[in-house]
N, C-alpha and C. Protein backbone atom coordinates (compact mmCIF):
# COMPACT_ATOMS: atom_id res chain seq x y z
N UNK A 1 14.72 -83.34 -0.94
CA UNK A 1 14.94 -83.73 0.44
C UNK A 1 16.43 -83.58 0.73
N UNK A 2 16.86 -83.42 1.94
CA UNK A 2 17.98 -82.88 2.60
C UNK A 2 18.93 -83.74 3.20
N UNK A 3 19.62 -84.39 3.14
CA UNK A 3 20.12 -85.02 4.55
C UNK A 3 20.79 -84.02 5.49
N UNK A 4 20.45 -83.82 6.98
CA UNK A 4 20.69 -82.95 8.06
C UNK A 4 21.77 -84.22 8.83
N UNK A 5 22.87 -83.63 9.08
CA UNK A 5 23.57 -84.22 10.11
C UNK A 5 23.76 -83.49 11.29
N UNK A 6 24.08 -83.73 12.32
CA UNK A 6 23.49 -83.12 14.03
C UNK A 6 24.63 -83.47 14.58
N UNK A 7 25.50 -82.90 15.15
CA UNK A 7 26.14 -83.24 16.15
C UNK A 7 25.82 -82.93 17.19
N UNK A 8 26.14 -83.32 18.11
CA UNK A 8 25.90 -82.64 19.70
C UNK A 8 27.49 -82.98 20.73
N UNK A 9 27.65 -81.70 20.79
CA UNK A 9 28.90 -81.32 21.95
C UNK A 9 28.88 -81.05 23.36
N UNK A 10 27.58 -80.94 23.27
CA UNK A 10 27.21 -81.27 24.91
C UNK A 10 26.50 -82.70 25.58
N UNK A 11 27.55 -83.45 26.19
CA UNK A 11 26.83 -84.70 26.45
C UNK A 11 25.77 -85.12 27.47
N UNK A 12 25.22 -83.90 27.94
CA UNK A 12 24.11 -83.66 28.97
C UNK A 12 23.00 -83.71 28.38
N UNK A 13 22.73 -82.45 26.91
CA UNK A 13 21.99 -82.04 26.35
C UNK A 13 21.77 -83.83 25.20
N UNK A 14 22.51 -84.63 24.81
CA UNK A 14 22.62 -85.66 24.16
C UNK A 14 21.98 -87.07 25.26
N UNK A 15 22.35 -87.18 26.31
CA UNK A 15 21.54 -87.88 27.39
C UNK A 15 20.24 -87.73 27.73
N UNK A 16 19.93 -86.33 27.25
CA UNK A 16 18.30 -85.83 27.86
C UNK A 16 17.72 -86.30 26.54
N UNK A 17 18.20 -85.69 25.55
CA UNK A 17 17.58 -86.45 24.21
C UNK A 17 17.40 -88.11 24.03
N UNK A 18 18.50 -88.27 24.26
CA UNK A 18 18.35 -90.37 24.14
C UNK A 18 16.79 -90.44 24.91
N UNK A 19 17.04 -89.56 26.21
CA UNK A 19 15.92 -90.28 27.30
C UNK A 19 14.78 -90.15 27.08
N UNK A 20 14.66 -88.65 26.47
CA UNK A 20 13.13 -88.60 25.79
C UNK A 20 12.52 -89.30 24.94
N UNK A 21 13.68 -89.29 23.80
CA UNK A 21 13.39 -90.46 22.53
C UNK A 21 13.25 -91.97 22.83
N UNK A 22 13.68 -92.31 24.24
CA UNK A 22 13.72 -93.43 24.81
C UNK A 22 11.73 -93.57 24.79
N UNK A 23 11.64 -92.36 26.01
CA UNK A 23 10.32 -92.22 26.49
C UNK A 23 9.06 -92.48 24.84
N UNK A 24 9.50 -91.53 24.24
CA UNK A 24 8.60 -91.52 23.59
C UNK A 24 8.54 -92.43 22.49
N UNK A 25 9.91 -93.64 22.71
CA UNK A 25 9.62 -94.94 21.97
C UNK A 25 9.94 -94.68 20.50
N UNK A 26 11.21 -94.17 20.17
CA UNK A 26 11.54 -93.45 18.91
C UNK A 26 12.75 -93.55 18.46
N UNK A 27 13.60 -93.93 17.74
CA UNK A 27 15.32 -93.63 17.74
C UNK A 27 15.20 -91.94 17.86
N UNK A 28 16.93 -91.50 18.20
CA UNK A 28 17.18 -90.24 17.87
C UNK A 28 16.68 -89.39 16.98
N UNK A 29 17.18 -90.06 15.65
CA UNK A 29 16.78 -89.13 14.47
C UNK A 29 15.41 -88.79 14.32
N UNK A 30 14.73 -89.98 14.44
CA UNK A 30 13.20 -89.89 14.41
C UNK A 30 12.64 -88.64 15.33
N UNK A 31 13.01 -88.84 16.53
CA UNK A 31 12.43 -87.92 18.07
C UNK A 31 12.97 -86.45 17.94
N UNK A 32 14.55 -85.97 17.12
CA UNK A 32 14.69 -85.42 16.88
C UNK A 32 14.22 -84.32 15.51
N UNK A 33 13.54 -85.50 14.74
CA UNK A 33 12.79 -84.70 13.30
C UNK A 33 11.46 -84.30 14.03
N UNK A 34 10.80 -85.01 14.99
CA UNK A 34 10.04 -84.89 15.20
C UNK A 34 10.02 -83.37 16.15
N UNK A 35 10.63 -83.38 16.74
CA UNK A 35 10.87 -81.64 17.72
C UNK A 35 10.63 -81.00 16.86
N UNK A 36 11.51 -80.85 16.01
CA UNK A 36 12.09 -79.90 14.97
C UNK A 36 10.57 -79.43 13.75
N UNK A 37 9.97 -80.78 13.61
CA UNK A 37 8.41 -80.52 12.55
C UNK A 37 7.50 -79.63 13.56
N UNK A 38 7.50 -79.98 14.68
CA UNK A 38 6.56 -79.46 16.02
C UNK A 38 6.89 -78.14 16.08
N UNK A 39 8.37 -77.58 15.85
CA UNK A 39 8.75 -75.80 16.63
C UNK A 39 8.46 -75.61 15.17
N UNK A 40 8.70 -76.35 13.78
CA UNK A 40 8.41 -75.20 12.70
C UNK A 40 6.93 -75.15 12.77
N UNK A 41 5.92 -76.30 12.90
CA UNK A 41 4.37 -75.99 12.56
C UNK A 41 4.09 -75.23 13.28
N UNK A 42 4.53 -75.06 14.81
CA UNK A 42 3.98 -73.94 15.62
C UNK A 42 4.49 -72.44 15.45
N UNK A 43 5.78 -72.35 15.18
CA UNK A 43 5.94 -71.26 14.65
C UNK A 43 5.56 -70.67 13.46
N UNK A 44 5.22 -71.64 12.35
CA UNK A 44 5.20 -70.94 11.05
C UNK A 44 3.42 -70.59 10.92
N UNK A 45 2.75 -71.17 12.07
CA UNK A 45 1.16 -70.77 11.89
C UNK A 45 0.91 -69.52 11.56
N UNK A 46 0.18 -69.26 11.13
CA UNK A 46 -0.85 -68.36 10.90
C UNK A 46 -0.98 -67.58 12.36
N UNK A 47 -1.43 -66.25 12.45
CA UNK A 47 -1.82 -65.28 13.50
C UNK A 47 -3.34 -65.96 13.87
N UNK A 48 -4.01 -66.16 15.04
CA UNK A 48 -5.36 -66.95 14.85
C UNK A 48 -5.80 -65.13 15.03
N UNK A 49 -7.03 -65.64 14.34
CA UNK A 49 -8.23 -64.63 14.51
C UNK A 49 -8.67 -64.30 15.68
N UNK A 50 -9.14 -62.98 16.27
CA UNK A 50 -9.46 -62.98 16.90
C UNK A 50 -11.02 -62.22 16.38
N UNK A 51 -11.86 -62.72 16.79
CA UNK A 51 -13.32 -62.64 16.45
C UNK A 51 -14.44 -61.90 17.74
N UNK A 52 -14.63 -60.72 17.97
CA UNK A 52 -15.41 -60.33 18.56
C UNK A 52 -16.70 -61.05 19.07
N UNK A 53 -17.10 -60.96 20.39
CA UNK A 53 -17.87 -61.95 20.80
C UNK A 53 -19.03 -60.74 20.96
N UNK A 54 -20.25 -60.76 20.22
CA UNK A 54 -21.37 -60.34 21.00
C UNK A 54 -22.07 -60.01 21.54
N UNK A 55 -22.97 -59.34 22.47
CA UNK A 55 -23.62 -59.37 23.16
C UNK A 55 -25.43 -59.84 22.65
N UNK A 56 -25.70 -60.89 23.15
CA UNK A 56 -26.83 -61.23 22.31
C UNK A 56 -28.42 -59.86 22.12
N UNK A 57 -28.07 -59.73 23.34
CA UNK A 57 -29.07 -58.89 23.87
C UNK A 57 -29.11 -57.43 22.82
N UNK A 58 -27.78 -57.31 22.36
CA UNK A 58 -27.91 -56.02 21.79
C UNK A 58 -28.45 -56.52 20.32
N UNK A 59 -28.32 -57.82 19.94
CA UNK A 59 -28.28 -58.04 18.81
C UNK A 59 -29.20 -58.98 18.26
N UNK A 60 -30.39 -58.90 18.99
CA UNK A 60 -31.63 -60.25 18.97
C UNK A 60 -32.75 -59.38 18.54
N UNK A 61 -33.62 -59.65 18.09
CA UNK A 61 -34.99 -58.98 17.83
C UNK A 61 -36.11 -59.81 18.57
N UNK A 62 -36.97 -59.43 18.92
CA UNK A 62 -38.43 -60.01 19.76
C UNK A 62 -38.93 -60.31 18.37
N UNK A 63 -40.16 -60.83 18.38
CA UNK A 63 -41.22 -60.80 17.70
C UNK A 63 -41.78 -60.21 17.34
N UNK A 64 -42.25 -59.66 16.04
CA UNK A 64 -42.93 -58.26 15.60
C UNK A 64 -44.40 -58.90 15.73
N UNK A 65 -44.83 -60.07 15.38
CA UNK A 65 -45.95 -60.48 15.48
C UNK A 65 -46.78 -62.19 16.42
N UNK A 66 -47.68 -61.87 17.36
CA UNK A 66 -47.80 -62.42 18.43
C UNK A 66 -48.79 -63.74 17.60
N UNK A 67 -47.97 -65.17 18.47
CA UNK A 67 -48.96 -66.39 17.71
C UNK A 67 -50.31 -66.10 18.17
N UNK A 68 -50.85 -66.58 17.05
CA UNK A 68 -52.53 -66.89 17.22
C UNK A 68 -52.86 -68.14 16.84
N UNK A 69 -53.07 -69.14 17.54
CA UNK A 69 -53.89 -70.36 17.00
C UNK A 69 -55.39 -70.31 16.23
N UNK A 70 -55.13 -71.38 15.07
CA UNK A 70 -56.71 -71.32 14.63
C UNK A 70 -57.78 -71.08 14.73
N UNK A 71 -58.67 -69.92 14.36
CA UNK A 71 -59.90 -70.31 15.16
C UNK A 71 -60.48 -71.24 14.59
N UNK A 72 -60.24 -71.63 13.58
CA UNK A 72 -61.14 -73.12 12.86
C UNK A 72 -60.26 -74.43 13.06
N UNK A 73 -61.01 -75.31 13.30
CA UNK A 73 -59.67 -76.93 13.25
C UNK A 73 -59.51 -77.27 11.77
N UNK A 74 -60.01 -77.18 11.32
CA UNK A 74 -59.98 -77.54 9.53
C UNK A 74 -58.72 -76.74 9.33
N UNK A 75 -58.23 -74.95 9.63
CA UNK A 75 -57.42 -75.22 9.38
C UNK A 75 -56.13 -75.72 10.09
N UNK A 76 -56.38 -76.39 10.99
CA UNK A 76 -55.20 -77.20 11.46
C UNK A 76 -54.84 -78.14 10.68
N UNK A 77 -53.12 -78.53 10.53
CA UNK A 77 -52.51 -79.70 9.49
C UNK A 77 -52.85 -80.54 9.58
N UNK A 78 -53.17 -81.58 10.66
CA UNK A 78 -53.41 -82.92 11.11
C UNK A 78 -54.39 -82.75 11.86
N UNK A 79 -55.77 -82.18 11.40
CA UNK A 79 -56.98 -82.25 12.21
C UNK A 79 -57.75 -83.30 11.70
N UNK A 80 -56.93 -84.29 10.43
CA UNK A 80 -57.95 -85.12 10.32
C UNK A 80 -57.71 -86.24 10.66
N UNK A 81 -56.66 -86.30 11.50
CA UNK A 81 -55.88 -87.53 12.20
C UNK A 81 -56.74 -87.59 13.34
N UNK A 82 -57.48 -89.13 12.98
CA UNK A 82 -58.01 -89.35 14.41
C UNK A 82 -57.33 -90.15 15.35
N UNK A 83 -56.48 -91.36 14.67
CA UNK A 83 -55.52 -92.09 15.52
C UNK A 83 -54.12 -91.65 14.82
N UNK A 84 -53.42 -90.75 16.21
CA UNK A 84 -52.10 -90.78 15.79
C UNK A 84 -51.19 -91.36 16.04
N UNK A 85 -51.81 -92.71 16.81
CA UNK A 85 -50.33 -93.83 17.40
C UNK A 85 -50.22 -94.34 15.82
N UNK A 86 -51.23 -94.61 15.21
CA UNK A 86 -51.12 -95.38 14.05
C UNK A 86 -51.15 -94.65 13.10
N UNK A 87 -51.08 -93.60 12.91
CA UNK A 87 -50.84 -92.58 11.85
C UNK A 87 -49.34 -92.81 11.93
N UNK A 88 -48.61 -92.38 13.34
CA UNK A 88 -46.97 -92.85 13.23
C UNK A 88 -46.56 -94.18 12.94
N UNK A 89 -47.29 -95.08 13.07
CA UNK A 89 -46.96 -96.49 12.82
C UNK A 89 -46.78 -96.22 11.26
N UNK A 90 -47.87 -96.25 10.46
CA UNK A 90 -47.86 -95.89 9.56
C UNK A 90 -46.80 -94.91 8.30
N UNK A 91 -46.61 -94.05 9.33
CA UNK A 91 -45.19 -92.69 8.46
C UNK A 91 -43.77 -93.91 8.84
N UNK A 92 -43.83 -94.15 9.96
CA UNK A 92 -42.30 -95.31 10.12
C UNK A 92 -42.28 -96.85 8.82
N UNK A 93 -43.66 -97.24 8.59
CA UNK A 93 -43.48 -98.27 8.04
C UNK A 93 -42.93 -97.37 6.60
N UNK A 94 -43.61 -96.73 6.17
CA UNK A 94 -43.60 -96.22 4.85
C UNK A 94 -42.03 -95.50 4.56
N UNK A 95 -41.65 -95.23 6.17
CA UNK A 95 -40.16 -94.63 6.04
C UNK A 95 -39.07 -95.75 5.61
N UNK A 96 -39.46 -96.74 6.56
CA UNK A 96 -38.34 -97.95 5.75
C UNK A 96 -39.17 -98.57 4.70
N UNK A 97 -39.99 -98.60 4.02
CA UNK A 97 -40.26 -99.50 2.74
C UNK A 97 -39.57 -98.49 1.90
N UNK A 98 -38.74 -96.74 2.13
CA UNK A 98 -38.38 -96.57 1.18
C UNK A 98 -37.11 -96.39 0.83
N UNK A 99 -36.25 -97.14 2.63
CA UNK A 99 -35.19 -97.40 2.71
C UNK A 99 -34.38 -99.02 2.38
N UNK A 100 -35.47 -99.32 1.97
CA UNK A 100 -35.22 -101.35 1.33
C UNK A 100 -35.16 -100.99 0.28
């Protein structure tokens, strides 16, 4: 670590500083490290990416194959659910008895 000492010879440019550091509730040195961390992180970033956007349309596929529902109910998943208020009653209780 460094110690940086600062003068300032312009007492305009030293008034605007107090006032900011005032504003932003900071001594000098503090408000002043603080500028100074802000112009290096923004300058020393990285180039951002720039990432080509898309067009969905060129780049989506349809469906090669069209739904068909069952022709039998048997094979439907839950065709043997006759009450499903209490079939869900049921999946919720069993959900927290296995969260206790």
């Amino acid at each position: 670590m460094q110690d940086i000492h600062l003068t300032l010879h312009d007492p305009q440019l030293e008034q605007a500083l107090l006032r900011l550091a005032k504003q932003q509730q900071q001594n000098l040195p503090e408000f002043v490290l603080s500028i100074l961390s802000r112009y290096v992180n923004e300058t020393e970033q990285p180039e951002t990416l720039s990432i080509q956007k898309l067009d969905p349309f060129q780049h989506s596929q349809a469906p090669s194959e069209k739904f068909q529902s069952p022709e039998n109910n048997a094979d439907l998943v839950f065709a043997d659910i006759d009450d499903s208020l209490n079939f869900a009653k049921q999946l919720r209780q069993q959900a927290w008895q296995r969260h206790d």
